[in-house]
PDB file of N, CA and C in Angstrom:
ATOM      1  N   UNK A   1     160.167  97.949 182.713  1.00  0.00           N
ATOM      2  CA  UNK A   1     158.890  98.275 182.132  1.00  0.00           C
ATOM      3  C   UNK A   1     158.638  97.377 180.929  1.00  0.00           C
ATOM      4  N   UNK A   2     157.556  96.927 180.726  1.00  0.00           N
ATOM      5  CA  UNK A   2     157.094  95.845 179.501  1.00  0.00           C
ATOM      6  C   UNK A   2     156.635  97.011 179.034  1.00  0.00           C
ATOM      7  N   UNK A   3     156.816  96.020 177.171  1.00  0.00           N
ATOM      8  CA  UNK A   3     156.544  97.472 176.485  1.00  0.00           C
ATOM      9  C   UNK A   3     154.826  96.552 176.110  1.00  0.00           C
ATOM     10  N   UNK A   4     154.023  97.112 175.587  1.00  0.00           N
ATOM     11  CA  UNK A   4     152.269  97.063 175.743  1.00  0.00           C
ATOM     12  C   UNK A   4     152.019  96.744 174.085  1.00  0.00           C
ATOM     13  N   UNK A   5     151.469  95.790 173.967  1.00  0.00           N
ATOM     14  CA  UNK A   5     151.741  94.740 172.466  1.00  0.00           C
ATOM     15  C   UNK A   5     149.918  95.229 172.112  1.00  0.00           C
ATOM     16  N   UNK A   6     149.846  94.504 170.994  1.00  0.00           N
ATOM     17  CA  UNK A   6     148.292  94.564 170.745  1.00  0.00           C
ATOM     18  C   UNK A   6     147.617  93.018 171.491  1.00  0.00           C
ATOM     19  N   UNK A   7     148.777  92.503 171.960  1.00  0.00           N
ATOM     20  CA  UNK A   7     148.251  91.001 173.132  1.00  0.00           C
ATOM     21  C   UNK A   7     147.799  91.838 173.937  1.00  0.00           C
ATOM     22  N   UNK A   8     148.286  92.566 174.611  1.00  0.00           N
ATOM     23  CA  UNK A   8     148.206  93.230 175.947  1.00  0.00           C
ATOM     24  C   UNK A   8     146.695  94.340 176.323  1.00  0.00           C
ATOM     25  N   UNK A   9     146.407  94.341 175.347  1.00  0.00           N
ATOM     26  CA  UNK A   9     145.382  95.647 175.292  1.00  0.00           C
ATOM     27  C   UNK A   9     144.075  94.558 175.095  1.00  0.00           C
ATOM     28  N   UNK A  10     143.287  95.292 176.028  1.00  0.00           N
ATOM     29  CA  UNK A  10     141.484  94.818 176.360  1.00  0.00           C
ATOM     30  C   UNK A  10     141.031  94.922 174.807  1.00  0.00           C
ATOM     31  N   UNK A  11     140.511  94.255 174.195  1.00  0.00           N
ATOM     32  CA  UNK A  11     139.785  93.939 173.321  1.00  0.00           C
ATOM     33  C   UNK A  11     138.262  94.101 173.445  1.00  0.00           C
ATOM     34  N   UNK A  12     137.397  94.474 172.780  1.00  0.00           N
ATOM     35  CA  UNK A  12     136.018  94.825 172.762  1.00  0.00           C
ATOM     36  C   UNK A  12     135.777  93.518 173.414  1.00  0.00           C
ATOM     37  N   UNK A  13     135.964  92.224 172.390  1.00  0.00           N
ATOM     38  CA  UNK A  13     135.474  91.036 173.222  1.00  0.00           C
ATOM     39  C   UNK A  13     135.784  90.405 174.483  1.00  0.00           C
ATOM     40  N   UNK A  14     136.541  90.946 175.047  1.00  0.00           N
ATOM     41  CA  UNK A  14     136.998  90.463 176.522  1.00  0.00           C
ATOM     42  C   UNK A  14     136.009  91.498 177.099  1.00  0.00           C
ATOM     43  N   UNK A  15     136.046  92.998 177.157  1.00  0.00           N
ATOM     44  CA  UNK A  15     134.858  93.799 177.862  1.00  0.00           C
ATOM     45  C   UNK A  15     133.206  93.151 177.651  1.00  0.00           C
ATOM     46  N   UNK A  16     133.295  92.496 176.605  1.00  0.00           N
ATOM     47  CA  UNK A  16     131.467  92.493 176.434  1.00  0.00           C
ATOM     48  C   UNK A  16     131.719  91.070 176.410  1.00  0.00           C
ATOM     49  N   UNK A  17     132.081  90.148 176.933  1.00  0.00           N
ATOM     50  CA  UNK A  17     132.111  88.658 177.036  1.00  0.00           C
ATOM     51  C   UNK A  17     130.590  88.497 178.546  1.00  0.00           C
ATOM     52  N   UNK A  18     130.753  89.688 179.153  1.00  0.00           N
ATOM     53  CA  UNK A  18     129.880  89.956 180.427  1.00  0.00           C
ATOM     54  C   UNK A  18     128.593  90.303 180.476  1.00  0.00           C
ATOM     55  N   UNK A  19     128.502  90.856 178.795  1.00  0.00           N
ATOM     56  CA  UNK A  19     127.164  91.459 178.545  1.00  0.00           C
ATOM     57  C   UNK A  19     126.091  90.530 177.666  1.00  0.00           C
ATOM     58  N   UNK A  20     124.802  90.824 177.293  1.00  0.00           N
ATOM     59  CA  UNK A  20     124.432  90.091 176.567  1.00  0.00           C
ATOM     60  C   UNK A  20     123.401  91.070 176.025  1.00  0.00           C
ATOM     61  N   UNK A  21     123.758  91.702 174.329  1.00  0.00           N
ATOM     62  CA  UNK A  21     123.065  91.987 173.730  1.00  0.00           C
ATOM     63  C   UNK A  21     121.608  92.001 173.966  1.00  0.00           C
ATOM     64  N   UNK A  22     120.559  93.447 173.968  1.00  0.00           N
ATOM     65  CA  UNK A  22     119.102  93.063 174.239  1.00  0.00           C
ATOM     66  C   UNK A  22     118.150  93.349 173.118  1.00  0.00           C
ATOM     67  N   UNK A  23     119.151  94.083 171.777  1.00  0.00           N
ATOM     68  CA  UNK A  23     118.502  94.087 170.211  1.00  0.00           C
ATOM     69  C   UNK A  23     119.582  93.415 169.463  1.00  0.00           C
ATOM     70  N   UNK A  24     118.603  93.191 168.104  1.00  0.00           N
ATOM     71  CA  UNK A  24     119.057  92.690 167.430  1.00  0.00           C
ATOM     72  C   UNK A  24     120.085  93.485 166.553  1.00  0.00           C
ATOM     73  N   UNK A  25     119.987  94.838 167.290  1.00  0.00           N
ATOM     74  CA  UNK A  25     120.736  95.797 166.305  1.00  0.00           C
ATOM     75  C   UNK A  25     122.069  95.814 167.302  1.00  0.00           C
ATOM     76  N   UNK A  26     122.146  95.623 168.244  1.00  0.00           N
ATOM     77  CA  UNK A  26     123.386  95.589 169.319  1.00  0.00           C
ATOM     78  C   UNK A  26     123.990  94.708 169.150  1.00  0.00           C
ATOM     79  N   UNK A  27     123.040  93.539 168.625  1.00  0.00           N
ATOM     80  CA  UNK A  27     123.691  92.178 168.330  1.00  0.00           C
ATOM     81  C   UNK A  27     124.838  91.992 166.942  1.00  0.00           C
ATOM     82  N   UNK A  28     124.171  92.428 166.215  1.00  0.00           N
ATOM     83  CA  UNK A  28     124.375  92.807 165.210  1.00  0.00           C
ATOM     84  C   UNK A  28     125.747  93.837 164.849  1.00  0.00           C
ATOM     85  N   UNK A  29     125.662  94.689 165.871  1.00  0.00           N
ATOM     86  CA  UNK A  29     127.215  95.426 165.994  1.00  0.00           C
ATOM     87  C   UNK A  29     127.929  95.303 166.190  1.00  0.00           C
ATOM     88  N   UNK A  30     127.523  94.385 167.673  1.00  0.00           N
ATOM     89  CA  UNK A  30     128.630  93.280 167.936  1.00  0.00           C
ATOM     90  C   UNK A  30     129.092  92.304 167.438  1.00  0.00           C
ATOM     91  N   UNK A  31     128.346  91.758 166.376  1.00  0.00           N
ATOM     92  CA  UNK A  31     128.881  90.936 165.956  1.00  0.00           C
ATOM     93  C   UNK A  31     130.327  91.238 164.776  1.00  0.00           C
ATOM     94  N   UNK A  32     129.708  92.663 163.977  1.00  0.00           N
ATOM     95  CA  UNK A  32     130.720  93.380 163.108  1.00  0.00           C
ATOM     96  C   UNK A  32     132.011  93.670 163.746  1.00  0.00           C
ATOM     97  N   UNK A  33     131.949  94.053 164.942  1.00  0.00           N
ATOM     98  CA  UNK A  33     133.597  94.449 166.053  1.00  0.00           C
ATOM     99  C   UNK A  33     134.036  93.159 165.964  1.00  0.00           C
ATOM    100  N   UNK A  34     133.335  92.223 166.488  1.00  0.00           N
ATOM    101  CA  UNK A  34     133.922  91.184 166.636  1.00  0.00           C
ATOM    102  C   UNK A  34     134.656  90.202 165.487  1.00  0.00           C
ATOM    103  N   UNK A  35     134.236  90.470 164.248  1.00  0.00           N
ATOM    104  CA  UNK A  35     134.472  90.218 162.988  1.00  0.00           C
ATOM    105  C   UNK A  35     136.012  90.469 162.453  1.00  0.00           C
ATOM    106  N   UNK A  36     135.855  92.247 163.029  1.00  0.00           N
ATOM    107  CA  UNK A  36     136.850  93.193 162.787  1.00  0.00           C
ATOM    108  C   UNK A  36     138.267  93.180 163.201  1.00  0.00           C
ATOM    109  N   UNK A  37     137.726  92.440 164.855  1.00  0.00           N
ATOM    110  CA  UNK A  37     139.154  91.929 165.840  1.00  0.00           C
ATOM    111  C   UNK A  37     139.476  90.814 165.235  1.00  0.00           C
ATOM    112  N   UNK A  38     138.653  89.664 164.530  1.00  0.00           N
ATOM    113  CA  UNK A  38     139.156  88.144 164.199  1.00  0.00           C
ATOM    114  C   UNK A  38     139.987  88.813 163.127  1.00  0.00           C
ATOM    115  N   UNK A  39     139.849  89.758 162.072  1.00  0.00           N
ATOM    116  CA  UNK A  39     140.531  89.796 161.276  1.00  0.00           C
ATOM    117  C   UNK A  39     142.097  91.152 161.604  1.00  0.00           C
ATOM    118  N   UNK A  40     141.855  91.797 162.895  1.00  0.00           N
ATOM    119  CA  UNK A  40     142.914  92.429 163.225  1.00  0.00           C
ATOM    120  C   UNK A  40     143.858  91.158 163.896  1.00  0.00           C
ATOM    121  N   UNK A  41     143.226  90.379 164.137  1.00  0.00           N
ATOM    122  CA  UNK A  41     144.181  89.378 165.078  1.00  0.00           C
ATOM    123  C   UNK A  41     145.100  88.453 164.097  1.00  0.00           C
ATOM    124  N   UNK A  42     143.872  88.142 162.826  1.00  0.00           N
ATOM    125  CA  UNK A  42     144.785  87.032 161.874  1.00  0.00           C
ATOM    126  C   UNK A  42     145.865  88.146 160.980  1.00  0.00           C
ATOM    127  N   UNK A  43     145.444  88.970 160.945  1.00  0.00           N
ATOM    128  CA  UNK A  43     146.859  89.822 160.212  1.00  0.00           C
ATOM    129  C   UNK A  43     148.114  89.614 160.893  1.00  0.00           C
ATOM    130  N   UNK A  44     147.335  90.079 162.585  1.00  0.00           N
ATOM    131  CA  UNK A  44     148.769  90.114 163.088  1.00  0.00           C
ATOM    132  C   UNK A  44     149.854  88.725 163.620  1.00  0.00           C
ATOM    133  N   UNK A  45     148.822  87.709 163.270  1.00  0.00           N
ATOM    134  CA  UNK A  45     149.566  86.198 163.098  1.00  0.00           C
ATOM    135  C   UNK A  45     150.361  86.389 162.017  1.00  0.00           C
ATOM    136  N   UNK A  46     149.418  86.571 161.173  1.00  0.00           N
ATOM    137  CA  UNK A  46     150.292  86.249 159.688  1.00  0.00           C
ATOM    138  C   UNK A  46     151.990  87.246 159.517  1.00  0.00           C
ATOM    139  N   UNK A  47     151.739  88.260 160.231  1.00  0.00           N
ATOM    140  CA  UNK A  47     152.985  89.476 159.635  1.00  0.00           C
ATOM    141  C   UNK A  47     154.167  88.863 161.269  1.00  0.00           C
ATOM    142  N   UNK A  48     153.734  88.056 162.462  1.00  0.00           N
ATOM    143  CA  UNK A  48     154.577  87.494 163.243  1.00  0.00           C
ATOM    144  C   UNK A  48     155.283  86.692 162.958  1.00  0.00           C
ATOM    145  N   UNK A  49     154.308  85.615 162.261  1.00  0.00           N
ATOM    146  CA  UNK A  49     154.947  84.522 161.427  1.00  0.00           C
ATOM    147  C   UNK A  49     155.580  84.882 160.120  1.00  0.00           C
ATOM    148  N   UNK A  50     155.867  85.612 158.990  1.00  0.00           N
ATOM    149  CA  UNK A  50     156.610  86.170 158.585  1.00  0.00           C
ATOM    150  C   UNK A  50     158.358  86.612 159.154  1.00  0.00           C
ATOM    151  N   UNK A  51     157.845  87.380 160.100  1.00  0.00           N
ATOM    152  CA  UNK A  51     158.470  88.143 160.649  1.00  0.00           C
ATOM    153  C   UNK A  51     159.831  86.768 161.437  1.00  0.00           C
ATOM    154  N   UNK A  52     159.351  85.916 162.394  1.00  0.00           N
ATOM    155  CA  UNK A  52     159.705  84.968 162.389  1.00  0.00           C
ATOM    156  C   UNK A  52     160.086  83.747 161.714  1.00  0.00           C
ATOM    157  N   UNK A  53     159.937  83.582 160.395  1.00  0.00           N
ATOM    158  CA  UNK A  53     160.533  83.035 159.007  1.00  0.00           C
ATOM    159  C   UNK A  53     161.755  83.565 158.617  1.00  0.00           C
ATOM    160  N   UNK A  54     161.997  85.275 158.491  1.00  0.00           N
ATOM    161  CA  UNK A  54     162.948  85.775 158.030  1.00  0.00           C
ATOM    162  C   UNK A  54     164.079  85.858 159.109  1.00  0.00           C
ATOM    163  N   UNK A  55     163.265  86.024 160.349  1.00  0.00           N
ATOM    164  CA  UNK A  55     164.337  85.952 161.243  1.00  0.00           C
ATOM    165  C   UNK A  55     165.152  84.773 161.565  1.00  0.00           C
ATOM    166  N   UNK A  56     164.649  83.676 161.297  1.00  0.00           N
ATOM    167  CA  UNK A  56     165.583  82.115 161.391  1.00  0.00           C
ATOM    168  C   UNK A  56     165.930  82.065 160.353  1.00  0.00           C
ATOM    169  N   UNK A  57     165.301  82.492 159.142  1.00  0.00           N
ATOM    170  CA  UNK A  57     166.507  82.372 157.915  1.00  0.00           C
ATOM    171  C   UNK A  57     167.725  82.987 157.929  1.00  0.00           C
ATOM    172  N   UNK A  58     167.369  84.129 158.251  1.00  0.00           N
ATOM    173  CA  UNK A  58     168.630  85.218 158.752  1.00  0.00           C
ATOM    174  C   UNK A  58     169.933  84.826 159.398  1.00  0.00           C
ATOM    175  N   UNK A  59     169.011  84.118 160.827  1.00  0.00           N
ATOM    176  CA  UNK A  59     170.450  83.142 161.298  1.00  0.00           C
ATOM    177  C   UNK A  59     170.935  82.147 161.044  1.00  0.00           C
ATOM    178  N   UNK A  60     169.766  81.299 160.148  1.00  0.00           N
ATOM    179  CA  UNK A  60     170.497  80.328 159.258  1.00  0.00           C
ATOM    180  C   UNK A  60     171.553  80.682 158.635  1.00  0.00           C
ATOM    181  N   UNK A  61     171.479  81.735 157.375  1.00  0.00           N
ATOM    182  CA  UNK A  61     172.622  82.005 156.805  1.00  0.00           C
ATOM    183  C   UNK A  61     173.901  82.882 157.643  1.00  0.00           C
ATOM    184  N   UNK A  62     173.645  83.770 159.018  1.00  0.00           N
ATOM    185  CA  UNK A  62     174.578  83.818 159.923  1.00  0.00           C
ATOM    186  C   UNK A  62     175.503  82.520 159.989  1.00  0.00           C
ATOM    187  N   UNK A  63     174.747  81.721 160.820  1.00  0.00           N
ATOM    188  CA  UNK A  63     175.548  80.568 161.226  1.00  0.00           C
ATOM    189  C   UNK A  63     176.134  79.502 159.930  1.00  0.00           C
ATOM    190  N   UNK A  64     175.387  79.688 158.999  1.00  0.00           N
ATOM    191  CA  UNK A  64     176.627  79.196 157.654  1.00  0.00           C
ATOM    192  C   UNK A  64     177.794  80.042 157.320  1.00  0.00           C
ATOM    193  N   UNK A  65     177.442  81.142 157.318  1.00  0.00           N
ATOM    194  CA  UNK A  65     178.747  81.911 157.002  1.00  0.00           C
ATOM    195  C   UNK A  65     179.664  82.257 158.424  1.00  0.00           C
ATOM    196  N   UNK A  66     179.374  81.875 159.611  1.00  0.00           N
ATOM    197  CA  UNK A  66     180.622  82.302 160.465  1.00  0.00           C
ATOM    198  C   UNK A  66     181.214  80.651 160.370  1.00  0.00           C
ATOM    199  N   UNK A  67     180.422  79.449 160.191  1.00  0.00           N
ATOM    200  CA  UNK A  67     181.001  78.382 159.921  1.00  0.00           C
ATOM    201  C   UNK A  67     182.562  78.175 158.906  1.00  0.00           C
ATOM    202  N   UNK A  68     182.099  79.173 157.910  1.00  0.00           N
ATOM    203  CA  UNK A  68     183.041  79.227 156.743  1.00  0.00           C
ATOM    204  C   UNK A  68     184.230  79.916 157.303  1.00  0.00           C
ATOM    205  N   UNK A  69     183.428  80.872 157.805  1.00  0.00           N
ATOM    206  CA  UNK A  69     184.567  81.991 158.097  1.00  0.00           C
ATOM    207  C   UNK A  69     185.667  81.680 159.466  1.00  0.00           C
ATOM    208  N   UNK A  70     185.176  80.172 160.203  1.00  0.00           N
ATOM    209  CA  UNK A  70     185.756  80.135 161.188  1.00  0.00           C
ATOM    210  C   UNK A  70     186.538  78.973 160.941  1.00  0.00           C
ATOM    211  N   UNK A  71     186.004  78.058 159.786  1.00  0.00           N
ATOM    212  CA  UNK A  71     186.983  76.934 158.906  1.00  0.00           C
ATOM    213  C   UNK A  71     188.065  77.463 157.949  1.00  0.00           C
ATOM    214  N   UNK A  72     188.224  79.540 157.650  1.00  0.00           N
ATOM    215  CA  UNK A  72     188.503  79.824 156.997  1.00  0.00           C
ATOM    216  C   UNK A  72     190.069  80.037 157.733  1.00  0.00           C
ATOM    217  N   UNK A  73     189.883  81.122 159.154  1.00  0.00           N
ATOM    218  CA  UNK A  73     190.648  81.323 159.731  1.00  0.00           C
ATOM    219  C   UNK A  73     191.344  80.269 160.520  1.00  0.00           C
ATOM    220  N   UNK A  74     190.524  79.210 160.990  1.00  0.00           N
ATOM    221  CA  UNK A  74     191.401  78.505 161.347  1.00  0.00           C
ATOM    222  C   UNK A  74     192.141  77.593 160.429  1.00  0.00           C
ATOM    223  N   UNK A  75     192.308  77.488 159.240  1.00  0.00           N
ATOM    224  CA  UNK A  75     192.929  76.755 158.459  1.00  0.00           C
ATOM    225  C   UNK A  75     194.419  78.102 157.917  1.00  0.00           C
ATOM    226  N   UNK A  76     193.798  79.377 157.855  1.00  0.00           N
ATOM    227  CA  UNK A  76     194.742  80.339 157.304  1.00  0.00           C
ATOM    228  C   UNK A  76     195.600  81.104 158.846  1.00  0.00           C
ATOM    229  N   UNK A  77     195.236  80.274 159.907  1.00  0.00           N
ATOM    230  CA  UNK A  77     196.212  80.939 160.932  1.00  0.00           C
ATOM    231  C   UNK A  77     197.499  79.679 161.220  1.00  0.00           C
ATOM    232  N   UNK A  78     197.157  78.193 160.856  1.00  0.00           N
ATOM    233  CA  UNK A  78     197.781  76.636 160.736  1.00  0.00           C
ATOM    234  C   UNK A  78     198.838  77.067 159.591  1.00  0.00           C
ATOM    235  N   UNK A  79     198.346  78.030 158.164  1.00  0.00           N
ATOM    236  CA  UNK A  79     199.634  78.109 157.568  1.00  0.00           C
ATOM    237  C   UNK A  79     200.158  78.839 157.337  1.00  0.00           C
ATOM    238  N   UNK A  80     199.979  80.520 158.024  1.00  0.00           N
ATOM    239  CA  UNK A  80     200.578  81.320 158.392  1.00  0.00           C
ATOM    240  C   UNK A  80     200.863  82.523 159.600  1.00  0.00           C
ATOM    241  N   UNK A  81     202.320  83.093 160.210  1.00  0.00           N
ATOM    242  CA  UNK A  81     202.446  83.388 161.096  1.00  0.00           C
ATOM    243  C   UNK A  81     201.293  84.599 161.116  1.00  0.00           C
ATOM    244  N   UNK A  82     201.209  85.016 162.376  1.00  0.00           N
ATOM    245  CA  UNK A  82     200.241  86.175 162.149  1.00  0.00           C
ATOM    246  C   UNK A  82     201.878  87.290 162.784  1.00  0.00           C
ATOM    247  N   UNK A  83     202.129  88.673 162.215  1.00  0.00           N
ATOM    248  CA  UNK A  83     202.595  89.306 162.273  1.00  0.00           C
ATOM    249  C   UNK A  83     201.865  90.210 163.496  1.00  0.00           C
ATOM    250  N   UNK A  84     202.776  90.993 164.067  1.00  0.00           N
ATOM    251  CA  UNK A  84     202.098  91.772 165.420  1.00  0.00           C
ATOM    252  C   UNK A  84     203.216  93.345 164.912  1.00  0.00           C
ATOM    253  N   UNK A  85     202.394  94.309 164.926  1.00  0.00           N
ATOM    254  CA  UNK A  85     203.123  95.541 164.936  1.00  0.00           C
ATOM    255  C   UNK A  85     203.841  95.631 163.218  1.00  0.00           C
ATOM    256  N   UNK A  86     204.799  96.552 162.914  1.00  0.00           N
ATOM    257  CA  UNK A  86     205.390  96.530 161.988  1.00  0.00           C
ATOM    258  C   UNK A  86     206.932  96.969 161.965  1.00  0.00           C
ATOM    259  N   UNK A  87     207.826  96.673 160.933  1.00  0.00           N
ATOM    260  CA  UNK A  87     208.806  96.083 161.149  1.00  0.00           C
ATOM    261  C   UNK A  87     209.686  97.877 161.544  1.00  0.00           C
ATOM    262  N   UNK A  88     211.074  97.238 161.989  1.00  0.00           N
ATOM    263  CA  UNK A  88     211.732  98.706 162.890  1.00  0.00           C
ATOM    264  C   UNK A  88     211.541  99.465 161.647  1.00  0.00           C
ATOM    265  N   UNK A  89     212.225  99.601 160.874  1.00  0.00           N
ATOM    266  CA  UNK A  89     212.496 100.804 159.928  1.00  0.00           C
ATOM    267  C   UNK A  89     211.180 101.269 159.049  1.00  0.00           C
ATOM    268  N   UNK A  90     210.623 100.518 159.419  1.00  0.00           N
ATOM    269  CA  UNK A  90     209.121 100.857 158.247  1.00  0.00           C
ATOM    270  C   UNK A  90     208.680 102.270 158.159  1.00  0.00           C
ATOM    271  N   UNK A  91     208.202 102.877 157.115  1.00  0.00           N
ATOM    272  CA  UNK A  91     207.699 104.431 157.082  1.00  0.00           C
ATOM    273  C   UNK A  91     206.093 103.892 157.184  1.00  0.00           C
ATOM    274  N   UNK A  92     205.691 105.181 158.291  1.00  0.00           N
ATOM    275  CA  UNK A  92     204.134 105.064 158.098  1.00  0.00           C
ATOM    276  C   UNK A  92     204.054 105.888 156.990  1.00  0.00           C
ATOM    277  N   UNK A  93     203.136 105.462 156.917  1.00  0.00           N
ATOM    278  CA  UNK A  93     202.517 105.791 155.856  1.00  0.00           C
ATOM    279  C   UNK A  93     201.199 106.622 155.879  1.00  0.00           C
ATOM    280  N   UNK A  94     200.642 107.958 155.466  1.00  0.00           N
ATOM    281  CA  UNK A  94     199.944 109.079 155.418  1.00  0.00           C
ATOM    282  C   UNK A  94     198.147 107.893 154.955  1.00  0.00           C
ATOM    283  N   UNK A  95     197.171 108.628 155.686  1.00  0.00           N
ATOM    284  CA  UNK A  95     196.401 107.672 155.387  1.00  0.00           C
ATOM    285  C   UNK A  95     195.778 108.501 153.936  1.00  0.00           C
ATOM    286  N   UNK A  96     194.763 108.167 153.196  1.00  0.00           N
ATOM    287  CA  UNK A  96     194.660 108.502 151.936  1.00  0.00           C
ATOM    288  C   UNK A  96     193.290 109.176 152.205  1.00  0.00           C
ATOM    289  N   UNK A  97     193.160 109.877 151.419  1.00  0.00           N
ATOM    290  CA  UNK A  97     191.959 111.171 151.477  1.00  0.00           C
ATOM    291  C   UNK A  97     190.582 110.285 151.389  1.00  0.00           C
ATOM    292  N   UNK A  98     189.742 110.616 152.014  1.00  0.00           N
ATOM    293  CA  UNK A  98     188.463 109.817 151.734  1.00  0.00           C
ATOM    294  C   UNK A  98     187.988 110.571 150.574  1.00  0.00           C
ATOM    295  N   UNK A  99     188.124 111.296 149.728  1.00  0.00           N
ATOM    296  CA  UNK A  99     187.532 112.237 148.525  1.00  0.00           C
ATOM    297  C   UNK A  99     188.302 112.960 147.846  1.00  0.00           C
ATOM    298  N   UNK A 100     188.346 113.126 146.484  1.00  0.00           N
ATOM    299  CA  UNK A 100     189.116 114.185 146.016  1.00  0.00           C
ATOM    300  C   UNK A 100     189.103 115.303 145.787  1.00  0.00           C
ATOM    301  N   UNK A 101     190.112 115.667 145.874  1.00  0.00           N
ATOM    302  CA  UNK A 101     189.508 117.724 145.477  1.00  0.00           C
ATOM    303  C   UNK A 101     189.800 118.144 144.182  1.00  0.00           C
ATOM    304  N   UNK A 102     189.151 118.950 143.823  1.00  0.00           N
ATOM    305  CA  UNK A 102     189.585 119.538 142.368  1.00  0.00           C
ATOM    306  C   UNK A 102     189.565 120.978 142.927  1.00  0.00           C
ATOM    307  N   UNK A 103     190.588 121.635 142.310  1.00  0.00           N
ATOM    308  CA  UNK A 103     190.718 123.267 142.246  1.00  0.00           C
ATOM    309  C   UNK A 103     189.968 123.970 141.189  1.00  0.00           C
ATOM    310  N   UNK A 104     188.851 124.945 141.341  1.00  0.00           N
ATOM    311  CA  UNK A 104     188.569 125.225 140.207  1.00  0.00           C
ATOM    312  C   UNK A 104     188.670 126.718 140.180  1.00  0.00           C
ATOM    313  N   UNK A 105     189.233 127.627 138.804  1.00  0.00           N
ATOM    314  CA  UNK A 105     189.569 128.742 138.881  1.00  0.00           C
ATOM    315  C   UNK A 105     188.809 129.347 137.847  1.00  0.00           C
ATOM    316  N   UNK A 106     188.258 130.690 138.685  1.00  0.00           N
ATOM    317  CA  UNK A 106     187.716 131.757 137.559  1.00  0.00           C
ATOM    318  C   UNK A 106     187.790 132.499 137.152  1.00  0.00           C
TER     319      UNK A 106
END
């Protein structure tokens, strides 16, 4: 299913592209809708293009930082072993409280 954009939807001026005004007061109304859509349409350029600015900046700085991060690891796996599991005798260890408690008495 496509999802239904404000591209997608009939516009006053696509329905009355067929008609031709027979007052000047019809004319005239039409001309205000039509006014109304040029300026619903340039908003919605302007907030796409936005929208599309932040989004390539976004992956601009993605793709700089996995750059780093992948010059990082591969330079820190060249000078050290990576360890797997932990050693025989080791104590686990209790994991730590996400919050503390206080006791309070009355």
């Amino acid at each position: 299913m496509q999802i239904r954009g404000l591209s997608n939807i009939a516009t006053h001026g696509a329905i009355a592209n067929s008609s031709v005004p027979g007052t000047r007061v019809r004319a005239a109304f039409e001309l205000g809708l039509l006014e109304q859509e040029k300026s619903k349409l340039q908003r919605e350029i302007s907030a796409w293009l936005a929208n599309r600015e932040r989004a390539e900046q976004r992956l601009r700085m993605i793709r700089e930082r996995t750059g780093v991060l992948r010059k990082f690891l591969d330079a820190d796996a060249a000078s050290e072993p990576v360890l797997s599991g932990s050693p025989a005798g080791a104590k686990k260890r209790r994991p730590k409280p996400r919050c503390h408690t206080v006791t309070l008495q009355y």
